[in-house]
N, C-alpha and C. Protein backbone atom coordinates (compact mmCIF):
# COMPACT_ATOMS: atom_id res chain seq x y z
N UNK A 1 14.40 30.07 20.04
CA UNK A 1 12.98 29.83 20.20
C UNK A 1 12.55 28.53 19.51
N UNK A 2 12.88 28.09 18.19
CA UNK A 2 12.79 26.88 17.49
C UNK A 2 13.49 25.67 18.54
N UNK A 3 14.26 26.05 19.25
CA UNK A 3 14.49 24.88 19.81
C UNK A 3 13.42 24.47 21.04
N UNK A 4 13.18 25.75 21.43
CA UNK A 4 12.22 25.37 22.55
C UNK A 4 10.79 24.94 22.48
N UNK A 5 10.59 25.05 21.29
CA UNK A 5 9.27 24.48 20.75
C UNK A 5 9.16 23.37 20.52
N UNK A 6 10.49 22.94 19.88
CA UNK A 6 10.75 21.03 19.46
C UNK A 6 10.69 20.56 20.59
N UNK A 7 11.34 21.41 21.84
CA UNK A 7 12.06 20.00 23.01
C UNK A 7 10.13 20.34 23.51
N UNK A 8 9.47 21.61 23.53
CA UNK A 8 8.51 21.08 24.11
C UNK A 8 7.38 20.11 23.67
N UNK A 9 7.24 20.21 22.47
CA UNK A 9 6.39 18.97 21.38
C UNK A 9 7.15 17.56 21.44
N UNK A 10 8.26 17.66 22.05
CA UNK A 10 9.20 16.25 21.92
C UNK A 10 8.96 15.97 23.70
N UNK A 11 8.88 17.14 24.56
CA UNK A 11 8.90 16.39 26.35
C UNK A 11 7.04 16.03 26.31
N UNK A 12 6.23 16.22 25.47
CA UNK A 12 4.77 16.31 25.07
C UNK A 12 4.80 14.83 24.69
N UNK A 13 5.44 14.56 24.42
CA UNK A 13 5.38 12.92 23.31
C UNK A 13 5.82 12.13 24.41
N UNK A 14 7.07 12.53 25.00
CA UNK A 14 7.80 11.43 26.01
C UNK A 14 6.36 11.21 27.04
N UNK A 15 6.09 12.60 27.63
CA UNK A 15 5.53 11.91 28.92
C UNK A 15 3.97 11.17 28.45
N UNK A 16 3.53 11.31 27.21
CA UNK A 16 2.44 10.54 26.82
C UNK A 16 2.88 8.96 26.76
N UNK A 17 4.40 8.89 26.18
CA UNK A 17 5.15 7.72 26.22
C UNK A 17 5.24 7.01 27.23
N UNK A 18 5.91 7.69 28.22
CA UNK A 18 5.87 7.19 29.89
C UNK A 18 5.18 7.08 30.42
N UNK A 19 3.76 7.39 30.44
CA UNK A 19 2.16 7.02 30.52
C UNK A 19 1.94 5.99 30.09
N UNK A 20 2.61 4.94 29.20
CA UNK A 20 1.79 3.99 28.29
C UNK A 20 3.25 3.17 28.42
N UNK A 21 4.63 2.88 29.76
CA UNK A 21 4.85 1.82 30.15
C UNK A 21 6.29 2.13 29.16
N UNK A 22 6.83 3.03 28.67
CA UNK A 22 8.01 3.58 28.05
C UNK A 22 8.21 3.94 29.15
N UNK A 23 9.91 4.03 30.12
CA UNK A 23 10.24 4.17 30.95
C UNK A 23 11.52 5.75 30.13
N UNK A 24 11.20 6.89 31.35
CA UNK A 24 12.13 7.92 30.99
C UNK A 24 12.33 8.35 32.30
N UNK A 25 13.38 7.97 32.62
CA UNK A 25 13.37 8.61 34.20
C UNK A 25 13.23 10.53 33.96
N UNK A 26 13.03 11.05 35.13
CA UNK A 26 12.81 12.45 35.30
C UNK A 26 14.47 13.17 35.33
N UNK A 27 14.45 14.12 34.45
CA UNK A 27 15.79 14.63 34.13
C UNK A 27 15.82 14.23 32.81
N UNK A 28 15.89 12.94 32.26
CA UNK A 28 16.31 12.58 30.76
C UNK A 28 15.28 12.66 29.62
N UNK A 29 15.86 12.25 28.63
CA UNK A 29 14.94 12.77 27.36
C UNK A 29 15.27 11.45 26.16
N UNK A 30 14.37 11.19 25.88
CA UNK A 30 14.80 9.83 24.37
C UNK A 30 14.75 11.00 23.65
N UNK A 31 15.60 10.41 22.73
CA UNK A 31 15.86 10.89 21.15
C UNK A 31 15.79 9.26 20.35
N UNK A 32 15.66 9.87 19.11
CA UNK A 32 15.88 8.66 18.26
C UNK A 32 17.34 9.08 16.95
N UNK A 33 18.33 8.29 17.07
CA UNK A 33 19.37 8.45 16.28
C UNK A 33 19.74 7.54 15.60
N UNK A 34 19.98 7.79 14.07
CA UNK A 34 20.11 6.95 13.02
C UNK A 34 20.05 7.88 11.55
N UNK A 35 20.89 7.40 10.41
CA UNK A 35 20.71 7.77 9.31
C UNK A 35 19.26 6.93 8.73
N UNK A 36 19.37 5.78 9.08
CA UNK A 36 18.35 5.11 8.31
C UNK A 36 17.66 3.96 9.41
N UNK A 37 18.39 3.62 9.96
CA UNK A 37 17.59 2.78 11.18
C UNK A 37 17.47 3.75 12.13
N UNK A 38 16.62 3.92 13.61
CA UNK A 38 16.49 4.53 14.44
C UNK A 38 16.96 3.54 15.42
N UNK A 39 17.58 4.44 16.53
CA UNK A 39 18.05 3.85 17.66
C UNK A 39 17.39 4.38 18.79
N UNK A 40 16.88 4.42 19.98
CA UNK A 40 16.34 5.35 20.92
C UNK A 40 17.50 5.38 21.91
N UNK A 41 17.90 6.37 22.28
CA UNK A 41 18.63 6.36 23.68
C UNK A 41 18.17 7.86 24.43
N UNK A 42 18.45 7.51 25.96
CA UNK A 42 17.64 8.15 27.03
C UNK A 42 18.79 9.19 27.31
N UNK A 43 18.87 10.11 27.54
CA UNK A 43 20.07 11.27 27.74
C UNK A 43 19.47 12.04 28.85
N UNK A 44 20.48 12.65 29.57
CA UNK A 44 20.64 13.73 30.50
C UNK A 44 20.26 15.04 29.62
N UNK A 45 18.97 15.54 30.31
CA UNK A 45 18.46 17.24 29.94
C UNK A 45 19.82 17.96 29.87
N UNK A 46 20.72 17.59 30.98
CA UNK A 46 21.88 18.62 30.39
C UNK A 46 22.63 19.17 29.10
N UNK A 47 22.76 17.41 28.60
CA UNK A 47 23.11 18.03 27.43
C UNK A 47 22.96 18.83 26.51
N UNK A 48 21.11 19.27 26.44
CA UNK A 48 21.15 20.25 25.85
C UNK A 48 21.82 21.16 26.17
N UNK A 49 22.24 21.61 26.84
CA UNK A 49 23.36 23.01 26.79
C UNK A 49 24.05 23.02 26.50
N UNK A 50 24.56 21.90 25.68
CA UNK A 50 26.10 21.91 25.26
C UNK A 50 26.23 22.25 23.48
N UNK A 51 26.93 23.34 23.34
CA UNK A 51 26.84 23.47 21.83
C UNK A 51 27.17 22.75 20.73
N UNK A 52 27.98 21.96 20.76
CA UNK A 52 27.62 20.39 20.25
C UNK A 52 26.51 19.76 20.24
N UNK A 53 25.99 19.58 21.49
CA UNK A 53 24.54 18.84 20.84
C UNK A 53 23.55 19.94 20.60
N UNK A 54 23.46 21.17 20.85
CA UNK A 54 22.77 21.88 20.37
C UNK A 54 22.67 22.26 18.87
N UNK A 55 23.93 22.17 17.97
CA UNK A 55 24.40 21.51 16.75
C UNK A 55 23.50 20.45 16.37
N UNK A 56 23.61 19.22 16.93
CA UNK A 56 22.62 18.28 16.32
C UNK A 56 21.04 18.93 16.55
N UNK A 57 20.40 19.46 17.25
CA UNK A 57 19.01 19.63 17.35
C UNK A 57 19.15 20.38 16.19
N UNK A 58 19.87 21.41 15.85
CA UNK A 58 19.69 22.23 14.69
C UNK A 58 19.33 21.84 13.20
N UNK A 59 20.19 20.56 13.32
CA UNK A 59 20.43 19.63 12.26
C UNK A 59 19.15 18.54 11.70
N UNK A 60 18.85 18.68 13.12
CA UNK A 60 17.21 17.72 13.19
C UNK A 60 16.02 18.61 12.68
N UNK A 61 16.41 20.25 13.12
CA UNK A 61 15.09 21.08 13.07
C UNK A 61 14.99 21.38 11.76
N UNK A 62 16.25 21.42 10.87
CA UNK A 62 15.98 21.65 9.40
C UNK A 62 16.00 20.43 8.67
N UNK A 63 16.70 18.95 9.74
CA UNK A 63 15.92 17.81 8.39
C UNK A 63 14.33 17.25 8.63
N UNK A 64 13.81 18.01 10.00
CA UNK A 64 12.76 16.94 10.46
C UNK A 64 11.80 18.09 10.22
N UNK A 65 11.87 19.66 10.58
CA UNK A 65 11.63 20.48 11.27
C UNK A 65 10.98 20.30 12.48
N UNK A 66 9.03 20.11 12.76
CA UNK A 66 8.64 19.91 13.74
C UNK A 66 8.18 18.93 14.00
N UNK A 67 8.14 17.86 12.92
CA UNK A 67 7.57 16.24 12.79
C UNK A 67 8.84 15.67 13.17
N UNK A 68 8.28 15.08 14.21
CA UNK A 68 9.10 13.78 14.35
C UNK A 68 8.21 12.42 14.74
N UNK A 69 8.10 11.35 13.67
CA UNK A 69 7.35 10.68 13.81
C UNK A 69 7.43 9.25 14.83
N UNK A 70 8.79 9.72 15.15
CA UNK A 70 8.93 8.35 16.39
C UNK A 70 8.61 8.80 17.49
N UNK A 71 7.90 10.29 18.16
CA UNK A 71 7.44 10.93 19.23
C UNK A 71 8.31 11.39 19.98
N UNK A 72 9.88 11.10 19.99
CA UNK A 72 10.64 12.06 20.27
C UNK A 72 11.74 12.69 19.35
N UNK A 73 12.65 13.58 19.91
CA UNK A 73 13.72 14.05 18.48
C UNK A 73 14.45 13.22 18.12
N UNK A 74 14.27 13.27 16.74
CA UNK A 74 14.87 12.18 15.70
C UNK A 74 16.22 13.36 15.34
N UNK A 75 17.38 12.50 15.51
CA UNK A 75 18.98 13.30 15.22
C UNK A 75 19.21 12.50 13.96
N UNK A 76 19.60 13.36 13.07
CA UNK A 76 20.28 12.80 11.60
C UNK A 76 21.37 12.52 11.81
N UNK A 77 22.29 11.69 12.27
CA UNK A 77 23.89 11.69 12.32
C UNK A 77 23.57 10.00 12.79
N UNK A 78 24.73 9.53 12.47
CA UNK A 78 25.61 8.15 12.62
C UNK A 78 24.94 7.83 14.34
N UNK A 79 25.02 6.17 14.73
CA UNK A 79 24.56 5.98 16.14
C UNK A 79 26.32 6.19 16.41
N UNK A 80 27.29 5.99 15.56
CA UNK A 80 28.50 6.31 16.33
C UNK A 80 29.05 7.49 16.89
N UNK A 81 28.83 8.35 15.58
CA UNK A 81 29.09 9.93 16.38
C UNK A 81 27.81 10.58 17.16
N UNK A 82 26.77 9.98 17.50
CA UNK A 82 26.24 10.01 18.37
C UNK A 82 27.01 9.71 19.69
N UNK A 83 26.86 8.44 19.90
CA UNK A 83 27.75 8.04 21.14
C UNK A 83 29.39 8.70 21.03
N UNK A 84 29.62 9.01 20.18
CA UNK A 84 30.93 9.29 20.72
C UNK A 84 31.06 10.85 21.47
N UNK A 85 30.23 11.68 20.74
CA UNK A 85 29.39 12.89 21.17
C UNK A 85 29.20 12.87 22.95
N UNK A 86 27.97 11.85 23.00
CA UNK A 86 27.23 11.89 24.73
C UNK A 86 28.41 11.06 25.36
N UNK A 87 29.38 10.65 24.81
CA UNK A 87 30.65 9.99 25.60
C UNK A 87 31.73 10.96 26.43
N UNK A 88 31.99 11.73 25.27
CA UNK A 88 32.80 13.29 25.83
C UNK A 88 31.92 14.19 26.52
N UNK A 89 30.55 14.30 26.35
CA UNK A 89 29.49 14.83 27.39
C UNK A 89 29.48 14.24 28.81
N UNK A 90 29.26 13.18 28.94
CA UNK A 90 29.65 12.48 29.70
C UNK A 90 30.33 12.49 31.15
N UNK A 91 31.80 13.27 30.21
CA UNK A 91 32.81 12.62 31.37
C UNK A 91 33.14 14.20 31.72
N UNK A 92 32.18 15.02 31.06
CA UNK A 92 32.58 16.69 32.16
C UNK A 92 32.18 16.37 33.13
């Protein structure tokens, strides 16, 4: 249930975003990933189903809980094991 509250306060932010000339195609979702800088990248809704990245939202919901101040979910982890993550997502 905590997750479905973030992605909906986080798809709440995007499409106010994409209203105002932020481009998210339909299907995907920005996140913002970084320990200390933020990165934005646009992902496939699928991935949420994957328990790996469902792992990172978890990780976000107890460092961010429901604030996320860049308007979409902010992931605490490296931009590398990020990408290396949506890389092996990817290629199912």
């Amino acid at each position: 249930m905590a997750i479905r509250q973030m992605l909906r306060r986080s798809l709440s932010s995007e499409r106010r975003s994409a209203s105002s000339g932020v481009d998210v195609p339909k299907g995907h979702l920005a996140v913002y990933v970084g320990e200390s800088e933020r990165k934005r990248f646009v992902i496939p809704l699928s991935y949420l189903n994957h328990p790996s990245f469902q792992d990172l939202l978890f990780q976000a919901e107890e460092e961010f809980g429901f604030d996320h101040p860049m308007g979409g979910i902010t992931i605490p982890c490296s931009e590398d094991s990020f990408i290396d993550l949506t890389s092996r997502l990817g290629r199912r």
